[in-house]
Protein backbone atom coordinates (compact mmCIF):
# COMPACT_ATOMS: atom_id res chain seq x y z
CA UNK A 1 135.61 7.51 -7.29
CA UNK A 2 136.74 10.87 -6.07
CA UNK A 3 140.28 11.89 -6.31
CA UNK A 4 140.79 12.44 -2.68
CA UNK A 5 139.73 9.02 -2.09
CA UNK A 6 142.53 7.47 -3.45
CA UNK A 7 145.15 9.18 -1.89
CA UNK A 8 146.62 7.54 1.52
CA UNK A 9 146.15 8.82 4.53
CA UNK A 10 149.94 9.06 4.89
CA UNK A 11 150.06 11.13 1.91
CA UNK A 12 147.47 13.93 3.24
CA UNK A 13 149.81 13.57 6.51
CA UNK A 14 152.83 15.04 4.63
CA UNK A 15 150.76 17.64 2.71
CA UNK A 16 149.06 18.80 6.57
CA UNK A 17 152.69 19.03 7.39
CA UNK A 18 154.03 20.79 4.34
CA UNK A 19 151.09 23.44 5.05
CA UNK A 20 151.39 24.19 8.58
CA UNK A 21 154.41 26.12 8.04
CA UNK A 22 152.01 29.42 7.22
CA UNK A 23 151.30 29.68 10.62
CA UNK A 24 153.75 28.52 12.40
CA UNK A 25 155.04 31.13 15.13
CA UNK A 26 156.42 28.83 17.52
CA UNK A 27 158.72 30.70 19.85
CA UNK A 28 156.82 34.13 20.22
CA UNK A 29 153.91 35.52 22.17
CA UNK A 30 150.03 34.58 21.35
CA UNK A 31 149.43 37.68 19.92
CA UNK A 32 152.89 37.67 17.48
CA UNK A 33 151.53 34.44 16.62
CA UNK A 34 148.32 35.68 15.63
CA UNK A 35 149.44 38.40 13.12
CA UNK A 36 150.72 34.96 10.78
CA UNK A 37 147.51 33.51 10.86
CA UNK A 38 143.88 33.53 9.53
CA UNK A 39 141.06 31.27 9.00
CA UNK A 40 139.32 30.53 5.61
CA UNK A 41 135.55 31.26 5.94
CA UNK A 42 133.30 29.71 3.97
CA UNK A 43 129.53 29.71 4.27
CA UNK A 44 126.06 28.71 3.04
CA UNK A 45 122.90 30.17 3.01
CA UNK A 46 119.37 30.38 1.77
CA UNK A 47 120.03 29.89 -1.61
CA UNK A 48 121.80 26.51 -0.78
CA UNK A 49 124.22 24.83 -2.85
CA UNK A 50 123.08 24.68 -6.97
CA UNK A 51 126.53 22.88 -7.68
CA UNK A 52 125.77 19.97 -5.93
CA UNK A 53 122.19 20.09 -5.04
CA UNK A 54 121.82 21.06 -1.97
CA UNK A 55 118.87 23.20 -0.95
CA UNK A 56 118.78 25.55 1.90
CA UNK A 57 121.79 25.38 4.26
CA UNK A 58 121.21 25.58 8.01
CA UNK A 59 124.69 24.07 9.64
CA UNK A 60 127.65 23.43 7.96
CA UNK A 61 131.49 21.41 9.12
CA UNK A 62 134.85 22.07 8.24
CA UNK A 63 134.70 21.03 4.68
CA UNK A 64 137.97 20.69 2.26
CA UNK A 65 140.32 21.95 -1.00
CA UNK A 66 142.41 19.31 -2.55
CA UNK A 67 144.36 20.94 -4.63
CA UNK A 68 145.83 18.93 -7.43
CA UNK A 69 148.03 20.06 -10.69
CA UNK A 70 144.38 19.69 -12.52
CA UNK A 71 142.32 21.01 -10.35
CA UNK A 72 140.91 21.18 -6.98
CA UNK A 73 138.32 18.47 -5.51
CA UNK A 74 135.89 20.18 -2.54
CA UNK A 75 133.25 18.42 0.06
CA UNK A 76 132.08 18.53 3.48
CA UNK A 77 128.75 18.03 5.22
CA UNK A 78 125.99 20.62 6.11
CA UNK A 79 122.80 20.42 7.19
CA UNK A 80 119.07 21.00 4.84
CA UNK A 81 116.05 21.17 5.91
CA UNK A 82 115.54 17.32 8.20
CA UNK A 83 118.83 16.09 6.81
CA UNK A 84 122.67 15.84 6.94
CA UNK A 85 124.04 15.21 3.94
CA UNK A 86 127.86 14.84 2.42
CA UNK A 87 128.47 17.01 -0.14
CA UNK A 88 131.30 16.97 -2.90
CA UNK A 89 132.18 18.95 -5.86
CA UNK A 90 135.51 19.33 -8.27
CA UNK A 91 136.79 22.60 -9.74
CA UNK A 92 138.83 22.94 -12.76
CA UNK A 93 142.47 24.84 -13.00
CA UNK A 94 140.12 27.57 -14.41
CA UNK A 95 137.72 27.66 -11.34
CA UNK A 96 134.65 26.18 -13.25
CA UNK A 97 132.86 23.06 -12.27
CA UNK A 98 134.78 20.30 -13.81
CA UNK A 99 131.69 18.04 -15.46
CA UNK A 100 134.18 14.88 -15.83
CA UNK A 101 134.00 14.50 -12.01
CA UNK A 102 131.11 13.70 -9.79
CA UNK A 103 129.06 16.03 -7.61
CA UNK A 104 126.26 16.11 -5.51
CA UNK A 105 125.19 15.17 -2.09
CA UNK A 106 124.35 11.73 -0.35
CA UNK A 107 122.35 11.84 2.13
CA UNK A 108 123.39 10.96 5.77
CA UNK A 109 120.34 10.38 7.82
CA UNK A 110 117.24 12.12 8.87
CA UNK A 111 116.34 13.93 12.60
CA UNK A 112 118.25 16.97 12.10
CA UNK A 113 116.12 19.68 12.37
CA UNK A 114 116.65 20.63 15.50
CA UNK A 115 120.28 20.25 16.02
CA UNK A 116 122.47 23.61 17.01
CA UNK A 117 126.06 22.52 15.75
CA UNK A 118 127.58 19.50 12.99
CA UNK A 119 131.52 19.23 12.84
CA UNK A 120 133.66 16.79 11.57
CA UNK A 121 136.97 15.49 13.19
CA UNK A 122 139.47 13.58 11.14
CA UNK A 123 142.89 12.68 12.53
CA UNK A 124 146.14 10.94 11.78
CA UNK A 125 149.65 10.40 12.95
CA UNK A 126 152.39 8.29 12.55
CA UNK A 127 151.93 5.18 14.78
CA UNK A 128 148.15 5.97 15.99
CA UNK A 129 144.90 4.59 14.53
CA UNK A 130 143.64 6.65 12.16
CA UNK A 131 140.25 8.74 13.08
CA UNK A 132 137.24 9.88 11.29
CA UNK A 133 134.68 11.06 13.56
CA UNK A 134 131.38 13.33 13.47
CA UNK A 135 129.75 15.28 16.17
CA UNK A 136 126.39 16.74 16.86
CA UNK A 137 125.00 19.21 19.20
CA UNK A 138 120.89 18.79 19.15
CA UNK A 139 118.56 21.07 20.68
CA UNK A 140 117.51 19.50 23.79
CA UNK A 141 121.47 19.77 25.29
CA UNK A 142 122.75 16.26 23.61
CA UNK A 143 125.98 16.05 22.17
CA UNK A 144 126.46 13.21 19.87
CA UNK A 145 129.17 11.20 18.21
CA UNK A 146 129.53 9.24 15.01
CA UNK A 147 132.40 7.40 13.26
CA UNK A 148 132.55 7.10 9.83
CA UNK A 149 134.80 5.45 6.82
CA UNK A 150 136.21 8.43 4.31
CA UNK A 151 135.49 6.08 1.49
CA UNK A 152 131.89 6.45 2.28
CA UNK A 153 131.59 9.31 4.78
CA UNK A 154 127.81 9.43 4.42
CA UNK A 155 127.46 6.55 6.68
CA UNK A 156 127.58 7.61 10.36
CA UNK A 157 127.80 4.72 12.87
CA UNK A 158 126.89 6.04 16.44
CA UNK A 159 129.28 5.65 19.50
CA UNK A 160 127.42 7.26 22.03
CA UNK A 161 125.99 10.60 23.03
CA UNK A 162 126.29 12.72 26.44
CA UNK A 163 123.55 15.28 27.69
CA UNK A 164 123.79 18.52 29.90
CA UNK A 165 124.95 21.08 26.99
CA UNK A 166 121.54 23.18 26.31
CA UNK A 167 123.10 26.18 27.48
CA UNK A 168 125.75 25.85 24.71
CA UNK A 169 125.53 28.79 21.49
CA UNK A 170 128.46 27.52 19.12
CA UNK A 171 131.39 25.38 19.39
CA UNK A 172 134.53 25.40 17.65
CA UNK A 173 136.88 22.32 17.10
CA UNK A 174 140.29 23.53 18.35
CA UNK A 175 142.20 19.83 19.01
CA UNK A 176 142.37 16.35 17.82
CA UNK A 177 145.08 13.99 18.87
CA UNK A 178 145.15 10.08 19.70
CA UNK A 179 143.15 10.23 22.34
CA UNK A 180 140.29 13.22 22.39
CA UNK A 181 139.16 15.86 20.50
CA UNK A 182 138.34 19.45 22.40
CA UNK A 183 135.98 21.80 21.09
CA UNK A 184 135.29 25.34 21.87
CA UNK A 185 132.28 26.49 23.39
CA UNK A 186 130.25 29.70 24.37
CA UNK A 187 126.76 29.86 25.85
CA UNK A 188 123.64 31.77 26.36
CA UNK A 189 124.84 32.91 29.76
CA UNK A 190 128.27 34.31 28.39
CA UNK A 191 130.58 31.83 29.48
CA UNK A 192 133.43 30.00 27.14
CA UNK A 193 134.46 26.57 28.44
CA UNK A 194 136.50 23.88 26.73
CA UNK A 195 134.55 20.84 25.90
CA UNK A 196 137.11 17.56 25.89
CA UNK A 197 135.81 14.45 24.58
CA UNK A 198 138.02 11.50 24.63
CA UNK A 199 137.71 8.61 22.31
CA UNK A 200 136.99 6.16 24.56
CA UNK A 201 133.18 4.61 25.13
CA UNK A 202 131.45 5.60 27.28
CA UNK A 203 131.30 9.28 25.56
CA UNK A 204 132.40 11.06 28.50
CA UNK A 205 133.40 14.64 27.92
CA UNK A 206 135.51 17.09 30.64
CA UNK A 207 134.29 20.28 30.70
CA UNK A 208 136.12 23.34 31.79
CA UNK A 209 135.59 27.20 32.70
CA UNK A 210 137.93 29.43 30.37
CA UNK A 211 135.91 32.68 30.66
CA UNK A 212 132.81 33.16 33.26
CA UNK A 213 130.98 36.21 30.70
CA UNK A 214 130.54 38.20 27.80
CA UNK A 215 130.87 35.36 25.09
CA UNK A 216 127.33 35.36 25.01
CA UNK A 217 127.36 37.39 21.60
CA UNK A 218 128.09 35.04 19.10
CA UNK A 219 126.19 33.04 17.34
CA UNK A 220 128.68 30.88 15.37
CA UNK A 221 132.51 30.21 16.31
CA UNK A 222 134.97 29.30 14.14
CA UNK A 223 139.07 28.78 14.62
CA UNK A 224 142.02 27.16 13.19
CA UNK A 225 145.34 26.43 14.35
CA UNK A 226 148.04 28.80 14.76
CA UNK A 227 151.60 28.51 15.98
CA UNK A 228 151.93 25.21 17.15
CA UNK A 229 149.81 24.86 20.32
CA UNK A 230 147.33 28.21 19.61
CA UNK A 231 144.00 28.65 18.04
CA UNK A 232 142.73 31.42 15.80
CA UNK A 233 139.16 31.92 16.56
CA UNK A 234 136.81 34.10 15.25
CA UNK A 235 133.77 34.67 16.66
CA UNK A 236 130.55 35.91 14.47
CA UNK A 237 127.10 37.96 15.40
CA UNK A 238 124.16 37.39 13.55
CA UNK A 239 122.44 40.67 15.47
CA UNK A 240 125.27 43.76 15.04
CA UNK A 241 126.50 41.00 11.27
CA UNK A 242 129.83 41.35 12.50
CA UNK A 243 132.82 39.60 13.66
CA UNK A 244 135.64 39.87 15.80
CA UNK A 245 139.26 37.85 15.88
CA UNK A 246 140.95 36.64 18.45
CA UNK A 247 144.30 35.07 19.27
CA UNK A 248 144.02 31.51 21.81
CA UNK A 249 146.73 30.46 23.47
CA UNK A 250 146.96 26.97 24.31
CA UNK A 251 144.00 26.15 26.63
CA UNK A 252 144.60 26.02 30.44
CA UNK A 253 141.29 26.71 31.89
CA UNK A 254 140.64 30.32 33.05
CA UNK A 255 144.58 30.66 32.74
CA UNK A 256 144.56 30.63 28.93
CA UNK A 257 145.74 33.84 27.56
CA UNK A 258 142.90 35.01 24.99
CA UNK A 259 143.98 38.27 22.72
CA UNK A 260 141.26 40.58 20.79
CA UNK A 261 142.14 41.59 18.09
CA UNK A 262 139.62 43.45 16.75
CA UNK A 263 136.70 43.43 14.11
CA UNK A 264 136.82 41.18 11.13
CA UNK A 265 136.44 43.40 7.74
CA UNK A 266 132.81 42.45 5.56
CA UNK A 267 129.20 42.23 6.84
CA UNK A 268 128.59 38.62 8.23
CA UNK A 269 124.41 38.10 7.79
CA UNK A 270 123.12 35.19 9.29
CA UNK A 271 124.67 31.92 7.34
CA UNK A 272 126.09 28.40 8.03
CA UNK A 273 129.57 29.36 8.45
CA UNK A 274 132.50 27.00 8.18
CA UNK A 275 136.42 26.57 8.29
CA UNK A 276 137.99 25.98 4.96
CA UNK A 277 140.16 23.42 5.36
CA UNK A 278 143.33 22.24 2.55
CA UNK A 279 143.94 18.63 4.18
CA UNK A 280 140.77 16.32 5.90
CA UNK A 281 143.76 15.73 8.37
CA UNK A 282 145.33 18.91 9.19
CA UNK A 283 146.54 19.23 13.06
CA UNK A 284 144.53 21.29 15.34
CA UNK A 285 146.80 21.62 18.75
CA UNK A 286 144.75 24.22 20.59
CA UNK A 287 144.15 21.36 23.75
């Protein structure tokens, strides 16, 4: 069993909250709040993943560090080749591959191939039912959901599935609470809209205008939190292999305040980009 398994959910609760405090900048102005915050990017590529087997990465989620006084234990999903798969890994105090502990990469299903986006939302709170859920965008516009239990999180059960979102480029998970998860989306035609997708069944998501152009750019998004109702997002371009930062403020249609600032330093090539993550159940507020 991996170590992360046998800690409680309320456990990773407390260590979400104990971490939040780096970029926490309740109080100020979206771009004050900004300056205390980043997001970890991590990425895979053509060479795939030796460590745990996987081959050649196309999409990647939000995968996680556990850090423990021994070590650190890492997974997440990505996509290679016709299949998801969940992939985990352990590191020693010394950064090597700790051989005492499993790795590898189970697979979750087949049909992949042609799907645009993969994330993962996992929530808890004190008092609400505990949620692991996965999402899918595929290439003919249909976004799909999947629940799954963490002790096996390579077995997706489906919960339903919504068309109309062809037009969509990237999307960005930027809330999870009791009752929806939001994502953040840009298209081919520029715009950026927040996508809201409540728990319930039917999957019926809300969809809503935040900019009308010039999001069109980016081929990947990725954001955290920051402050306690903002978003970090960054936003990457396989063309120009660059990438610019932004601050969010808590979204509000085309009333959310959205901040440049600026280029990200390093040369981003074309890769399956992904949030680093230090808690499966760390708080996204953006929505």
């Amino acid at each position: 069993m991996k170590r992360w398994t046998v800690l409680s959910v309320a456990a990773l609760m407390l260590a979400g909250t104990a971490t939040a405090g780096t970029a926490n900048a309740a109080g100020t102005t979206t771009e004050r709040a900004a300056a205390k915050c980043d997001v970890r990017l991590g990425s895979f590529g053509p060479e795939g993943h030796p460590t745990t087997g996987l081959g050649p990465v196309r999409l990647a989620s939000t995968a996680t560090q556990l850090t423990y006084g021994h070590g650190m234990d890492l997974s997440g999903w990505a996509v290679s080749g016709d299949r998801a798969y969940y992939w985990y890994y352990s590191l020693t105090n010394e950064a090597e591959v700790d051989p005492g502990m499993p790795r590898g990469a189970q697979p979750v299903g087949g049909g992949w191939s042609a799907y645009k986006a993969l994330e993962i939302a996992q929530f808890a709170a004190r008092g609400a039912t505990t949620r692991n859920t996965a999402y899918g965008l595929s290439g003919d516009g249909t976004l799909r959901r999947w629940s799954f239990d963490p002790n096996s999180p390579w077995r997706f059960r489906a919960t339903g599935s919504a068309p109309g979102f062809a037009a969509v480029k990237s999307m960005a998970l930027i809330s999870k609470t009791a009752t929806y998860d939001t994502f953040l989306a840009n298209t081919r035609g520029g715009a950026l809209y927040t996508i809201r997708i409540p728990v319930g069944a039917p999957l019926k998501p809300v969809v809503k205008p935040v900019r009308t152009r010039t999001w069109q750019g980016f081929e990947k998004l990725v954001a955290t939190k920051c402050g306690q109702y903002g978003t970090f997002l960054v936003g990457i371009d396989f063309d120009t292999r660059t990438a610019y930062q932004y601050a969010v403020g808590h979204a509000n249609g085309t009333a959310t305040v959205i901040v440049g600032l600026g280029s990200r330093g390093g040369t981003f090539a074309p890769r399956a980009y992904f949030r680093w993550a230090t808690n499966p159940y760390e708080p996204l507020n953006g929505d």
